[in-house]
N, C-alpha and C. Protein backbone atom coordinates (compact mmCIF):
# COMPACT_ATOMS: atom_id res chain seq x y z
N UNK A 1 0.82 -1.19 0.00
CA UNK A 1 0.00 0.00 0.00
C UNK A 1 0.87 1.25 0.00
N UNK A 2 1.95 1.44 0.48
CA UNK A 2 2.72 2.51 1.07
C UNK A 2 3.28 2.61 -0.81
N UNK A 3 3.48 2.00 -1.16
CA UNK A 3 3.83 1.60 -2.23
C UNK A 3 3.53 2.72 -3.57
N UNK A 4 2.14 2.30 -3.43
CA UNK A 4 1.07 2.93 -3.99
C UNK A 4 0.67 4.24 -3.65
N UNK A 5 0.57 4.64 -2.12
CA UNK A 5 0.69 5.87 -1.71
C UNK A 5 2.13 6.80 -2.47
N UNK A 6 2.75 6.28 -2.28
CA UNK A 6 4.10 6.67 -2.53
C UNK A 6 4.05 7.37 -4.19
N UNK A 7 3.53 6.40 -5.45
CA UNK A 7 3.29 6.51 -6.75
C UNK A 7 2.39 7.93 -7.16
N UNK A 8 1.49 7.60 -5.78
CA UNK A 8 0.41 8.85 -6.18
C UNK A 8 0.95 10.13 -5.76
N UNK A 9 1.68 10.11 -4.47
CA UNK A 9 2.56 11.10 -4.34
C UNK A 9 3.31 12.19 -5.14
N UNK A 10 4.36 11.06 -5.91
CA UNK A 10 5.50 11.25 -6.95
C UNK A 10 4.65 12.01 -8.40
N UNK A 11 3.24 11.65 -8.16
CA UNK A 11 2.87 12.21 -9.53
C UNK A 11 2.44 13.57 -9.88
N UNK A 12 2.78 14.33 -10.91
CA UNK A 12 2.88 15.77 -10.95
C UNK A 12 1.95 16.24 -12.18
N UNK A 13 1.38 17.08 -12.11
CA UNK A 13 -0.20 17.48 -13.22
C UNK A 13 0.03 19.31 -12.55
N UNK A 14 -0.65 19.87 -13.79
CA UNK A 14 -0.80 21.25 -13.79
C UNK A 14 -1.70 21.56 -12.56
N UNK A 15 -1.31 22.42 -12.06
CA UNK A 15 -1.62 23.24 -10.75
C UNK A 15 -2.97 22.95 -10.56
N UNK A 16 -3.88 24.04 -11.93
CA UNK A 16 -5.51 23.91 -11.93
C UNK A 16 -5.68 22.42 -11.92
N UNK A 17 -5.38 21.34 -12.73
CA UNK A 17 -5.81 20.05 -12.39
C UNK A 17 -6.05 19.95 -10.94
N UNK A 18 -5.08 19.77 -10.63
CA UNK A 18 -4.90 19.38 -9.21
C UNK A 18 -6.04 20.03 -8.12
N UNK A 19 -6.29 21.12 -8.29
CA UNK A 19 -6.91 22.04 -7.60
C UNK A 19 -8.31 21.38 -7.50
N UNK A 20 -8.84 21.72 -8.94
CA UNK A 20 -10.23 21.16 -9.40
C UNK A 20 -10.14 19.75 -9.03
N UNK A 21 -9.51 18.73 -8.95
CA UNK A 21 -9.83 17.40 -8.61
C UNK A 21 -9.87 17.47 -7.03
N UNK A 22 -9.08 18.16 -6.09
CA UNK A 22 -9.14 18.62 -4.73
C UNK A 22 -10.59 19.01 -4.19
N UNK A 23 -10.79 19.65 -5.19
CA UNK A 23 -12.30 20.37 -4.64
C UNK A 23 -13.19 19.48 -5.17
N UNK A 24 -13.25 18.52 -6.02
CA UNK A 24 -14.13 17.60 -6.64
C UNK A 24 -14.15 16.78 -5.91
N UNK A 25 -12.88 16.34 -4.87
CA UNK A 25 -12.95 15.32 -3.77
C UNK A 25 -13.85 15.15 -2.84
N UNK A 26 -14.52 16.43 -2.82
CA UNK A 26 -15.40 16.86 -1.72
C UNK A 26 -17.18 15.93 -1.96
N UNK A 27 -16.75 16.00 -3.08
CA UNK A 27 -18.34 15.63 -3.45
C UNK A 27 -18.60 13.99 -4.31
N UNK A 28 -17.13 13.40 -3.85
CA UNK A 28 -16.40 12.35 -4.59
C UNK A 28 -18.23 11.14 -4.08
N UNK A 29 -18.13 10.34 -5.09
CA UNK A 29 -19.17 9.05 -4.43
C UNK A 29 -18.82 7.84 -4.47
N UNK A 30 -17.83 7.36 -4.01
CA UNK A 30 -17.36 5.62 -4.84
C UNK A 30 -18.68 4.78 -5.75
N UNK A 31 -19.60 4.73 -5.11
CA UNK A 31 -20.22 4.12 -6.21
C UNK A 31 -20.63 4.77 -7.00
N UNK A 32 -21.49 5.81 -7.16
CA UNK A 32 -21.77 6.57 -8.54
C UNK A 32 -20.82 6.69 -9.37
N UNK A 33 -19.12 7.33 -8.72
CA UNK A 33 -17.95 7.47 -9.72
C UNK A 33 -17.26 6.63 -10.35
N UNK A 34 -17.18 5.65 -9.64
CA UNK A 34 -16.68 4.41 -10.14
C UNK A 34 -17.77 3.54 -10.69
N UNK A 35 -18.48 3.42 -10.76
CA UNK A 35 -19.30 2.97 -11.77
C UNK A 35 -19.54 3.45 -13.11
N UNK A 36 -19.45 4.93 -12.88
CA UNK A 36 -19.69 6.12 -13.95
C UNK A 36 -17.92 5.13 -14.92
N UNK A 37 -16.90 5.09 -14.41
CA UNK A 37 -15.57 5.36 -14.84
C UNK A 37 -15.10 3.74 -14.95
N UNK A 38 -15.78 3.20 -14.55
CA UNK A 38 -15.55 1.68 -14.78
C UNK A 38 -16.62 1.12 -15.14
N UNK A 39 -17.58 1.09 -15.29
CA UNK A 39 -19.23 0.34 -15.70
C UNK A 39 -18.99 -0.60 -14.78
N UNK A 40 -18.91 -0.87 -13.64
CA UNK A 40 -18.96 -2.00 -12.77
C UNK A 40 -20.38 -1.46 -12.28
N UNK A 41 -21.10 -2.72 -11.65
CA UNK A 41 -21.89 -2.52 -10.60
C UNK A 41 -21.40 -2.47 -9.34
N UNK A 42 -20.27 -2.96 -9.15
CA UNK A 42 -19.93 -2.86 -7.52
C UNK A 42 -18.42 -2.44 -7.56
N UNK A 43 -17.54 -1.34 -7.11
CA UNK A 43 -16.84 -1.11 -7.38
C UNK A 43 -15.70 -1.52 -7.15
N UNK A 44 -14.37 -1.47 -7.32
CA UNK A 44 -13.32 -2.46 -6.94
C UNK A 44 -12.55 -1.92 -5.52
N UNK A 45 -11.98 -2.43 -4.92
CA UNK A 45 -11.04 -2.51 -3.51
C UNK A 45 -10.52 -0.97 -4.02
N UNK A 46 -10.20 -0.34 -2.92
CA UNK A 46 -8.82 1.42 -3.25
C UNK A 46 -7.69 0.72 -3.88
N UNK A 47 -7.30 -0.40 -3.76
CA UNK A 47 -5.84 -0.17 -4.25
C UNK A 47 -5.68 -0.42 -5.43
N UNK A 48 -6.99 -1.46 -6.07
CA UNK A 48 -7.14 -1.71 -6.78
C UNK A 48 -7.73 -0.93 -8.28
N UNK A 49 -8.60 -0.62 -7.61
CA UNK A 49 -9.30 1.45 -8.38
C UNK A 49 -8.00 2.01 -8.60
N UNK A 50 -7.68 2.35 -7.63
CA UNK A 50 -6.52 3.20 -8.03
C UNK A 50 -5.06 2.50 -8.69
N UNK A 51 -5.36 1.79 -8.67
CA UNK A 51 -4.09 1.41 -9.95
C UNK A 51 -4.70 1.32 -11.68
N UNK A 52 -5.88 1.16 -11.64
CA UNK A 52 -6.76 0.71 -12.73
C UNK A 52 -6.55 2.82 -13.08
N UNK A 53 -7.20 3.47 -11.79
CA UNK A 53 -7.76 4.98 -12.41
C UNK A 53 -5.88 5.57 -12.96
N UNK A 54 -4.88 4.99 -12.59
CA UNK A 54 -3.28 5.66 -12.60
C UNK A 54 -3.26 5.37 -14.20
N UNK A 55 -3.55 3.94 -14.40
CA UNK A 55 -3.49 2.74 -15.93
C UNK A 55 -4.16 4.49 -16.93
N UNK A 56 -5.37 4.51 -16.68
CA UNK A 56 -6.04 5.62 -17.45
C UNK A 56 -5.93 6.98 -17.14
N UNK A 57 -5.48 7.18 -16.00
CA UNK A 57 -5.26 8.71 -16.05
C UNK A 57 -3.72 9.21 -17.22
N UNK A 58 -2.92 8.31 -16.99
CA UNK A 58 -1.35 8.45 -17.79
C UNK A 58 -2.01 8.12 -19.44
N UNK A 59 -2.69 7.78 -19.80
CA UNK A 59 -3.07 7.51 -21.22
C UNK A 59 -3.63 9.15 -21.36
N UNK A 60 -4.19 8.95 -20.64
CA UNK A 60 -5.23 10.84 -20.68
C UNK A 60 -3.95 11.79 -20.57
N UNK A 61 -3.20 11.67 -19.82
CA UNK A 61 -2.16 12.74 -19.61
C UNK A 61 -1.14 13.04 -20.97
N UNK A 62 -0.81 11.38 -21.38
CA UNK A 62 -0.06 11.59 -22.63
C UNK A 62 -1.08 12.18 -23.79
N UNK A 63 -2.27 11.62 -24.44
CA UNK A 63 -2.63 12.54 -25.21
C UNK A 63 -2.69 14.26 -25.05
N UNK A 64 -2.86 14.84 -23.47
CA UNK A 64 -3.06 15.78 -23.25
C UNK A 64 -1.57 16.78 -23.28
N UNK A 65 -0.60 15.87 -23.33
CA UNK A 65 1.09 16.83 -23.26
C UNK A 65 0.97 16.23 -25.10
N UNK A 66 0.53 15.67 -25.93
CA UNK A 66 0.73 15.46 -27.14
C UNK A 66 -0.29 16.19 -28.20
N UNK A 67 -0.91 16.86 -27.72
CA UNK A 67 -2.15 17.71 -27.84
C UNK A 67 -3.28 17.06 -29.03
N UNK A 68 -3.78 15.53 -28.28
CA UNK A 68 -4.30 15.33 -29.17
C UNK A 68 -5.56 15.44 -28.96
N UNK A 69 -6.45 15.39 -30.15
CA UNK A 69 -7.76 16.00 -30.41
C UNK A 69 -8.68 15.63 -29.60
N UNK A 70 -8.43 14.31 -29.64
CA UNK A 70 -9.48 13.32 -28.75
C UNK A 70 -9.55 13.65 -26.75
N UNK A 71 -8.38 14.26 -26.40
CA UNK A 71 -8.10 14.09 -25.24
C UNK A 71 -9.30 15.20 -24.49
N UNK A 72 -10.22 14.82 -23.69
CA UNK A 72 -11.29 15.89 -22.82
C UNK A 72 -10.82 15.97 -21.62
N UNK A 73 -10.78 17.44 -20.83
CA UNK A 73 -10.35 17.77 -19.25
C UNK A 73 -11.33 17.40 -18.83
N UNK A 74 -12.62 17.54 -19.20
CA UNK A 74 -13.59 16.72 -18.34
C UNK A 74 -13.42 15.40 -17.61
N UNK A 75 -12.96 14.76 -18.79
CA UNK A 75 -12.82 12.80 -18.45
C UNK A 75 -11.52 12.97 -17.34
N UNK A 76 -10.29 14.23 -17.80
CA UNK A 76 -8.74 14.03 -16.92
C UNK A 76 -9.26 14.25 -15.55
N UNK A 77 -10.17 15.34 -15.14
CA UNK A 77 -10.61 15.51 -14.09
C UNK A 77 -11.29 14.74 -13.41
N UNK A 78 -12.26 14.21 -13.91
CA UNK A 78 -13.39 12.87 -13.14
C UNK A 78 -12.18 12.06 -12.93
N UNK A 79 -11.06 11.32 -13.40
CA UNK A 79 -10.01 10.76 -12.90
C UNK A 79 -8.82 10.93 -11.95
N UNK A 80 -9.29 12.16 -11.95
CA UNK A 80 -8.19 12.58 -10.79
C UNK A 80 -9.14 12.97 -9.50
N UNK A 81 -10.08 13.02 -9.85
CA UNK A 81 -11.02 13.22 -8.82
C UNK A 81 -11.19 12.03 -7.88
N UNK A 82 -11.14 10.94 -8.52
CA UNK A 82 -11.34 9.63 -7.82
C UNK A 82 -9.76 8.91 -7.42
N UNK A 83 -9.14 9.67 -8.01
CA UNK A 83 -7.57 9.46 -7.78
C UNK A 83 -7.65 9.86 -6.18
N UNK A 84 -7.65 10.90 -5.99
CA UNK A 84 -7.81 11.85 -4.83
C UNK A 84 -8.10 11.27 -3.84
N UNK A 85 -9.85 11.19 -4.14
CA UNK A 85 -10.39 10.71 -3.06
C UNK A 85 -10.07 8.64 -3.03
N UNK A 86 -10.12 8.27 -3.83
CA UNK A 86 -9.41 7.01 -3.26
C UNK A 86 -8.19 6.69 -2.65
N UNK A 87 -7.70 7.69 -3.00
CA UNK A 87 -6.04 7.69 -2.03
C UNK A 87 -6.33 8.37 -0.45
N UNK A 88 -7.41 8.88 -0.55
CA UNK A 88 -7.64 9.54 0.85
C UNK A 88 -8.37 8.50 1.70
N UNK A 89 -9.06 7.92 0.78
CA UNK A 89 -9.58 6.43 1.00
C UNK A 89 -8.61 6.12 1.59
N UNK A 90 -7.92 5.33 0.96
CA UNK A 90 -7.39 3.92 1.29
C UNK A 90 -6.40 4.38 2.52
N UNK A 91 -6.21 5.60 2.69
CA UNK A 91 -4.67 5.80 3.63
C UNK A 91 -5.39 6.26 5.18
N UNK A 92 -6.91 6.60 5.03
CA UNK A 92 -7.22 6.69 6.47
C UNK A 92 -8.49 5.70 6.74
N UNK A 93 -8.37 4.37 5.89
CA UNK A 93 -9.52 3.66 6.37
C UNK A 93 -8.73 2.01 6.50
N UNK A 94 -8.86 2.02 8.00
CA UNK A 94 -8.73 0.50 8.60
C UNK A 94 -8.56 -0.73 7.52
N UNK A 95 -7.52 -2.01 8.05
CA UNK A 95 -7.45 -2.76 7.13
C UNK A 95 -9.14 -3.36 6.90
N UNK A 96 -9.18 -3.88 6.21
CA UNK A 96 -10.97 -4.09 6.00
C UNK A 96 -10.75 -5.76 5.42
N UNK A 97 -11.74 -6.43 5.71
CA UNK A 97 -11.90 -7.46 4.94
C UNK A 97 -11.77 -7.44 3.47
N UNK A 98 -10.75 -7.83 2.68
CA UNK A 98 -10.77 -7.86 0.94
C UNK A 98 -11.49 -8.96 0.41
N UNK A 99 -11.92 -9.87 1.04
CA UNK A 99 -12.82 -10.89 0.74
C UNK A 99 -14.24 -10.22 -0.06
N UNK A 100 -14.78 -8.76 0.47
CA UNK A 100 -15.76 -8.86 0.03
C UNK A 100 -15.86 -7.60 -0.84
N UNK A 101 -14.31 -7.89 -1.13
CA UNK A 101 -14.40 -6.31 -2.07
C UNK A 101 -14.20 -7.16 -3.62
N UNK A 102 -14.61 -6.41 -4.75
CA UNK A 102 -14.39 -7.11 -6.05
C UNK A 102 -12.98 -6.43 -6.21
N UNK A 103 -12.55 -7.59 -7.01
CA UNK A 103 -11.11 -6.88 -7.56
C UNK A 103 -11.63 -6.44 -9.62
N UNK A 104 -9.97 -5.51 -9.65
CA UNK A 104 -10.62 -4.98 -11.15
C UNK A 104 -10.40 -5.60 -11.91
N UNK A 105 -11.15 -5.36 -12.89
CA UNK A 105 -11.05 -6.02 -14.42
C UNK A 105 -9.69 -5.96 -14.79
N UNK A 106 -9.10 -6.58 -15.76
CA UNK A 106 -7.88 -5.85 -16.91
C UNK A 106 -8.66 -5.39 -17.82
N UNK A 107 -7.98 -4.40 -18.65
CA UNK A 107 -8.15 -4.07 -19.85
C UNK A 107 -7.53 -2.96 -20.63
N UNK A 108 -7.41 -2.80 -21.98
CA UNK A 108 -6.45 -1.68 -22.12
C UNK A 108 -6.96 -0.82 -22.71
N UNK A 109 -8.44 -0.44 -23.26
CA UNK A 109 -9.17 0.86 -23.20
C UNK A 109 -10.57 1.15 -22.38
N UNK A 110 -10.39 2.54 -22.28
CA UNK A 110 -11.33 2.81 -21.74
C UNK A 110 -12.91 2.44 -21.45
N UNK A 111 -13.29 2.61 -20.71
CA UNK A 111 -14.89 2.41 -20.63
C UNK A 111 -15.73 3.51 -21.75
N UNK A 112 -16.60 3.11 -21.89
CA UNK A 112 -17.33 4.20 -22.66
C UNK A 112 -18.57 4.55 -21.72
């Protein structure tokens, strides 16, 4: 876990990103967002989300330093939003039973 804390740490995004996903934390929902961002019905474990939301936020980031057409701040933000708050998750909530958490899918594009 420290691991993982550590990754999310090290990672660096434009100021306003950061800001706006901070304040989006506030109103964060694990299940509505992660459902919205994964089509799951039940959403996956923090460490697990958040390695899946890192997988897609760095795809979003590279089109966005490569300025490509396709890339929306909308979608970079809803991902860093849940970045946020799942890291705030996972670092002040008790070890928990993982038995009854789903783990994530693989896959290598996005949800629609």
């Amino acid at each position: 876990m420290q691991d993982l804390l550590s990754r999310l740490k090290n990672l660096h995004r434009p100021r306003l990103l950061v800001r706006t996903a901070r304040i989006g934390a506030s109103s964060y929902s694990r299940d509505r967002d992660l459902r919205r961002i994964f089509g799951y019905a039940k959403p996956p474990r923090s460490a697990a989300a958040i390695l899946r939301l890192l997988d897609y936020e760095h795809e979003l980031n590279q089109q966005r330093l490569g300025g490509d057409a396709g890339y929306t701040i909308t979608r970079h933000v809803e991902l860093l939003i849940a970045l946020v708050a799942e890291a705030e998750y996972l670092a002040t909530s008790p070890r928990r039973d993982i038995s009854q958490e789903t783990p994530v899918q693989t896959g290598n594009s996005f949800p629609n």
